[in-house]
C-alpha atoms as a PDB file:
ATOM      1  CA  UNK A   1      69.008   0.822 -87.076  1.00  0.00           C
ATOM      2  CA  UNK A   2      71.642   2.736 -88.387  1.00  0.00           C
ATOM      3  CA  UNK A   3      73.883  -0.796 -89.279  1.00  0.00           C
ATOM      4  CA  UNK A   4      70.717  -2.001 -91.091  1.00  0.00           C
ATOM      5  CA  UNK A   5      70.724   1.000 -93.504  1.00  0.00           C
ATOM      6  CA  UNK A   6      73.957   0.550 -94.221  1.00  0.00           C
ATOM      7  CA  UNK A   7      73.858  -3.042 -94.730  1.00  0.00           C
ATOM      8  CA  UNK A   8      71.033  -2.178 -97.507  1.00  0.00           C
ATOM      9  CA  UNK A   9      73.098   0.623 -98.852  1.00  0.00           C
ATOM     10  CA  UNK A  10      75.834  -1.946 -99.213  1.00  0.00           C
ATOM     11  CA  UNK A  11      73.543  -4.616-101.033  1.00  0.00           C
ATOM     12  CA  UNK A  12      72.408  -2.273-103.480  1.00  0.00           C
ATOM     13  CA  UNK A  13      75.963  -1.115-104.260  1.00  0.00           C
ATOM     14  CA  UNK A  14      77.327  -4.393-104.825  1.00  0.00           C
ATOM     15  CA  UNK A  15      74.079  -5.306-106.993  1.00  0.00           C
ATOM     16  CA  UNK A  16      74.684  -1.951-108.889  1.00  0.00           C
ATOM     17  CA  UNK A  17      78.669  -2.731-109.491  1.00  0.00           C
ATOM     18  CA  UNK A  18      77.816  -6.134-110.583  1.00  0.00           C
ATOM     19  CA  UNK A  19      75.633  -4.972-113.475  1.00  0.00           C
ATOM     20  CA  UNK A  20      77.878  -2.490-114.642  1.00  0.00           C
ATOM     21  CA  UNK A  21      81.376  -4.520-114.185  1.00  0.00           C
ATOM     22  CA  UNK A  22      79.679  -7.230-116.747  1.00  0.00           C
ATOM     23  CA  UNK A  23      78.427  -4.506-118.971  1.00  0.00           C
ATOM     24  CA  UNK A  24      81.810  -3.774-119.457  1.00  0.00           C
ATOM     25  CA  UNK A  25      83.497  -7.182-119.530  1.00  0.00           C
ATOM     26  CA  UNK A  26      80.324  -7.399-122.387  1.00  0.00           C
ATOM     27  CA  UNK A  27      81.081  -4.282-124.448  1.00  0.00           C
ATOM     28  CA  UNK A  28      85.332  -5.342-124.240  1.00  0.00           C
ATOM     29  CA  UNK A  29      84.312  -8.747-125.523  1.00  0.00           C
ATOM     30  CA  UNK A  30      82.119  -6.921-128.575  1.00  0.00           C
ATOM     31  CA  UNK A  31      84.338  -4.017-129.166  1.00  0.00           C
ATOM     32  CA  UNK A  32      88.391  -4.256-127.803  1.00  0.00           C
ATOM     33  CA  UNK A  33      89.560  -3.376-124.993  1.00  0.00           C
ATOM     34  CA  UNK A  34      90.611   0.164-125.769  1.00  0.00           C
ATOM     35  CA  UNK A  35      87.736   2.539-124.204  1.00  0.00           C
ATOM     36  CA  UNK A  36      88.374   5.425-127.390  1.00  0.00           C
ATOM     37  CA  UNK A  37      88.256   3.055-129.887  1.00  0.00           C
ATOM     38  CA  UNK A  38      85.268   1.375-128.233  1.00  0.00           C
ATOM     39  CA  UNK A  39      82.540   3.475-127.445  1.00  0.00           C
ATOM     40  CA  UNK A  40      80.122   1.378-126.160  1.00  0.00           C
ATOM     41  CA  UNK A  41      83.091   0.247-123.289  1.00  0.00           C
ATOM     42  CA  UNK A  42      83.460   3.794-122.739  1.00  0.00           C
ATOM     43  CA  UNK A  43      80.156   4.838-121.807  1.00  0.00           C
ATOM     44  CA  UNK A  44      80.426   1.613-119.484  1.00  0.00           C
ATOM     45  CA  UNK A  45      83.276   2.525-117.883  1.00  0.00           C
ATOM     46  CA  UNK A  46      81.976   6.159-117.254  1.00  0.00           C
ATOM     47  CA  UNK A  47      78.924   4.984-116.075  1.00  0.00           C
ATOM     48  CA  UNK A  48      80.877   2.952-113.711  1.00  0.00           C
ATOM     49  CA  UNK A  49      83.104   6.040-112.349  1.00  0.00           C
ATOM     50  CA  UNK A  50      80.529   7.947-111.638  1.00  0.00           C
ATOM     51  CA  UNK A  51      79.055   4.674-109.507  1.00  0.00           C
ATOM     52  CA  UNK A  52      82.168   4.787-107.527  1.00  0.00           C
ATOM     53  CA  UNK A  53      83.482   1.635-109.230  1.00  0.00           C
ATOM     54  CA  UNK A  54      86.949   0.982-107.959  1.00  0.00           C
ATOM     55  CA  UNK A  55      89.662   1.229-110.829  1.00  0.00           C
ATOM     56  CA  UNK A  56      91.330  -1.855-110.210  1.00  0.00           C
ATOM     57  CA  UNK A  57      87.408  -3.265-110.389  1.00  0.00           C
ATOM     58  CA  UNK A  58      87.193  -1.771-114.506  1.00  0.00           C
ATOM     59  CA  UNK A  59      90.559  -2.719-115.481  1.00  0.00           C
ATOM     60  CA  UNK A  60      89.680  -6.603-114.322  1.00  0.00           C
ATOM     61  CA  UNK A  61      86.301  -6.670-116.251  1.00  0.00           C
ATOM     62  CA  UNK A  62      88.296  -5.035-119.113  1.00  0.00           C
ATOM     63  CA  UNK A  63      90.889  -7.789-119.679  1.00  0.00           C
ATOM     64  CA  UNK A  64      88.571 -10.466-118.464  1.00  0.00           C
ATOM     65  CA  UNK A  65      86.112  -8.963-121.434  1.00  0.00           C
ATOM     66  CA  UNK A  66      88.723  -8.647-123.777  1.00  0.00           C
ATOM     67  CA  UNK A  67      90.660 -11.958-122.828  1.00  0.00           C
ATOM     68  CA  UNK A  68      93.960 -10.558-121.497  1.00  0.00           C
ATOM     69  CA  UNK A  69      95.168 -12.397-118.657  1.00  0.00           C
ATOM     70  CA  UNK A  70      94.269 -16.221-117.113  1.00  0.00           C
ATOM     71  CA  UNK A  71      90.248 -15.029-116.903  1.00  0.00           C
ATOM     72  CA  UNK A  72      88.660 -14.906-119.998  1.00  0.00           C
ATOM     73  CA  UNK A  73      84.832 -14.317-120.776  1.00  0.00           C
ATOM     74  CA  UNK A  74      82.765 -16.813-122.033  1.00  0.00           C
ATOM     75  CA  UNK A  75      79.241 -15.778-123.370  1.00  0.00           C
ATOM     76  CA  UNK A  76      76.906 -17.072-126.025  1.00  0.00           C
ATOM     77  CA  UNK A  77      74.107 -15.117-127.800  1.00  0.00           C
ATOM     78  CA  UNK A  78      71.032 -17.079-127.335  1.00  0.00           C
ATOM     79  CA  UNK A  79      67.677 -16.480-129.105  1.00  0.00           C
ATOM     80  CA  UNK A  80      64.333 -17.248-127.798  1.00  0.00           C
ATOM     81  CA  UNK A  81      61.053 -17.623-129.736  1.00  0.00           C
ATOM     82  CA  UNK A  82      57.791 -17.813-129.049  1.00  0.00           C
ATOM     83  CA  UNK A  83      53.929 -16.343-129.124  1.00  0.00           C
ATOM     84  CA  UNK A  84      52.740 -13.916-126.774  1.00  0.00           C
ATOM     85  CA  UNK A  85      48.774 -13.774-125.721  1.00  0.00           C
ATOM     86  CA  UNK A  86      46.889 -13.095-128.638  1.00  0.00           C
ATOM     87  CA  UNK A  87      49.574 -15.144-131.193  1.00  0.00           C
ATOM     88  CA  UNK A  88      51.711 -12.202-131.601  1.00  0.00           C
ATOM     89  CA  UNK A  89      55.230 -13.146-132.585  1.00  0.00           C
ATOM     90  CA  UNK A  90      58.217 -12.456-129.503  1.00  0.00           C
ATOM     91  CA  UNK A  91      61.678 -12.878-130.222  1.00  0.00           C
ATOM     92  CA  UNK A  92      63.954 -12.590-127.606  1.00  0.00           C
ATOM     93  CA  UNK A  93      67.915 -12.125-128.345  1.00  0.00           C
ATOM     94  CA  UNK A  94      70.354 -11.888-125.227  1.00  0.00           C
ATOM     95  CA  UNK A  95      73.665 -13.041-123.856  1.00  0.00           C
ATOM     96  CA  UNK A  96      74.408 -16.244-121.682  1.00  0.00           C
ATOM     97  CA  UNK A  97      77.066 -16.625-119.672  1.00  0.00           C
ATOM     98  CA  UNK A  98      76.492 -20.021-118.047  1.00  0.00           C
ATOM     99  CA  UNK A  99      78.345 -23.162-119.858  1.00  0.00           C
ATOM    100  CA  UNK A 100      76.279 -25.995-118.656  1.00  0.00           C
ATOM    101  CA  UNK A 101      72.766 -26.231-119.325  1.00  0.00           C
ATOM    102  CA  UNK A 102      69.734 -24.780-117.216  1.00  0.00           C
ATOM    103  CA  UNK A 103      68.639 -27.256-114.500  1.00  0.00           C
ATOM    104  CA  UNK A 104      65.162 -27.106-115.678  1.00  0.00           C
ATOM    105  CA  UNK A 105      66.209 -28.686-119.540  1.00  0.00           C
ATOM    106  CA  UNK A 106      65.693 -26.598-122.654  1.00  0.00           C
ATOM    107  CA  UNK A 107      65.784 -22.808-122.376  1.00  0.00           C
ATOM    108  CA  UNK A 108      63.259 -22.457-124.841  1.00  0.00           C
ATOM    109  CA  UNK A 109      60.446 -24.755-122.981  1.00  0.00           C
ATOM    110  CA  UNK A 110      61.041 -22.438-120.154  1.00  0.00           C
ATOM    111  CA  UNK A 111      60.355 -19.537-121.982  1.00  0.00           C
ATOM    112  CA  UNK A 112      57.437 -21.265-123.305  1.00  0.00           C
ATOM    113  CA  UNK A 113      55.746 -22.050-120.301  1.00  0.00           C
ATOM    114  CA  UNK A 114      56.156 -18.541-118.660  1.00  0.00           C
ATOM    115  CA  UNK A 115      54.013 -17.229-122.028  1.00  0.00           C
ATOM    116  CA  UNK A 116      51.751 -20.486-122.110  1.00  0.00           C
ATOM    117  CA  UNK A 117      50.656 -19.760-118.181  1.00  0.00           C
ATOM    118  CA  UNK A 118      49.621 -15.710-119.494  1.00  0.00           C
ATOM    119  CA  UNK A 119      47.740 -16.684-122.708  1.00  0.00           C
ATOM    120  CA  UNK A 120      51.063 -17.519-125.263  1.00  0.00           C
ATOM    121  CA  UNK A 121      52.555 -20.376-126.901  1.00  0.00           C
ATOM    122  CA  UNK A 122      55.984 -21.521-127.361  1.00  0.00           C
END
């Protein structure tokens, strides 16, 4: 029982670390690399201390962020439109980090028929 728990415990750490070691390869990308001249990449990397991020862990997604090194970040602002049940207006603005296209075709006909099945258009 006790394995199990920590198995979980584990899971949701690693989800959690994930999240916030891209926030910060995000906000080094946006802002620099240096966390007092940047301060969205130094709330990041605070909130990732007090997670129990390992150093070594924030210094990677810094220079991978920033483009130091042989890893660099590659992420493209994409921007969906569509209508939303009742023809209100939704634009949606957000970072991609995947090169090659989705595997279902156009990004935008997928938002499209997510808000077409609840009432929306694309």
């Amino acid at each position: 029982m006790a394995s199990c728990q920590r198995l979980v415990a584990g899971l949701k750490k690693g989800r959690t670390t994930g999240k916030l070691v891209r926030e910060i390869s995000v906000a080094a990308k946006m802002g620099g690399a240096d966390p007092a001249m940047n301060a969205r990449l130094f709330t990041a990397v605070e909130k990732a201390k007090k997670e129990s991020v390992t150093k070594d862990a924030i210094q990677r997604a810094i220079n991978k962020g920033a483009g130091i090194g042989d890893e660099k970040l590659v992420m493209e602002h994409v921007i969906y439109e569509g209508r939303a049940p009742h023809n209100v207006p939704v634009i949606v603005r957000g970072l991609h980090g995947q090169r090659e296209p989705h595997r279902t075709g156009n990004p935008r006909a997928v938002q499209g028929q997510g808000a077409a099945r609840h009432g929306g258009q694309q």
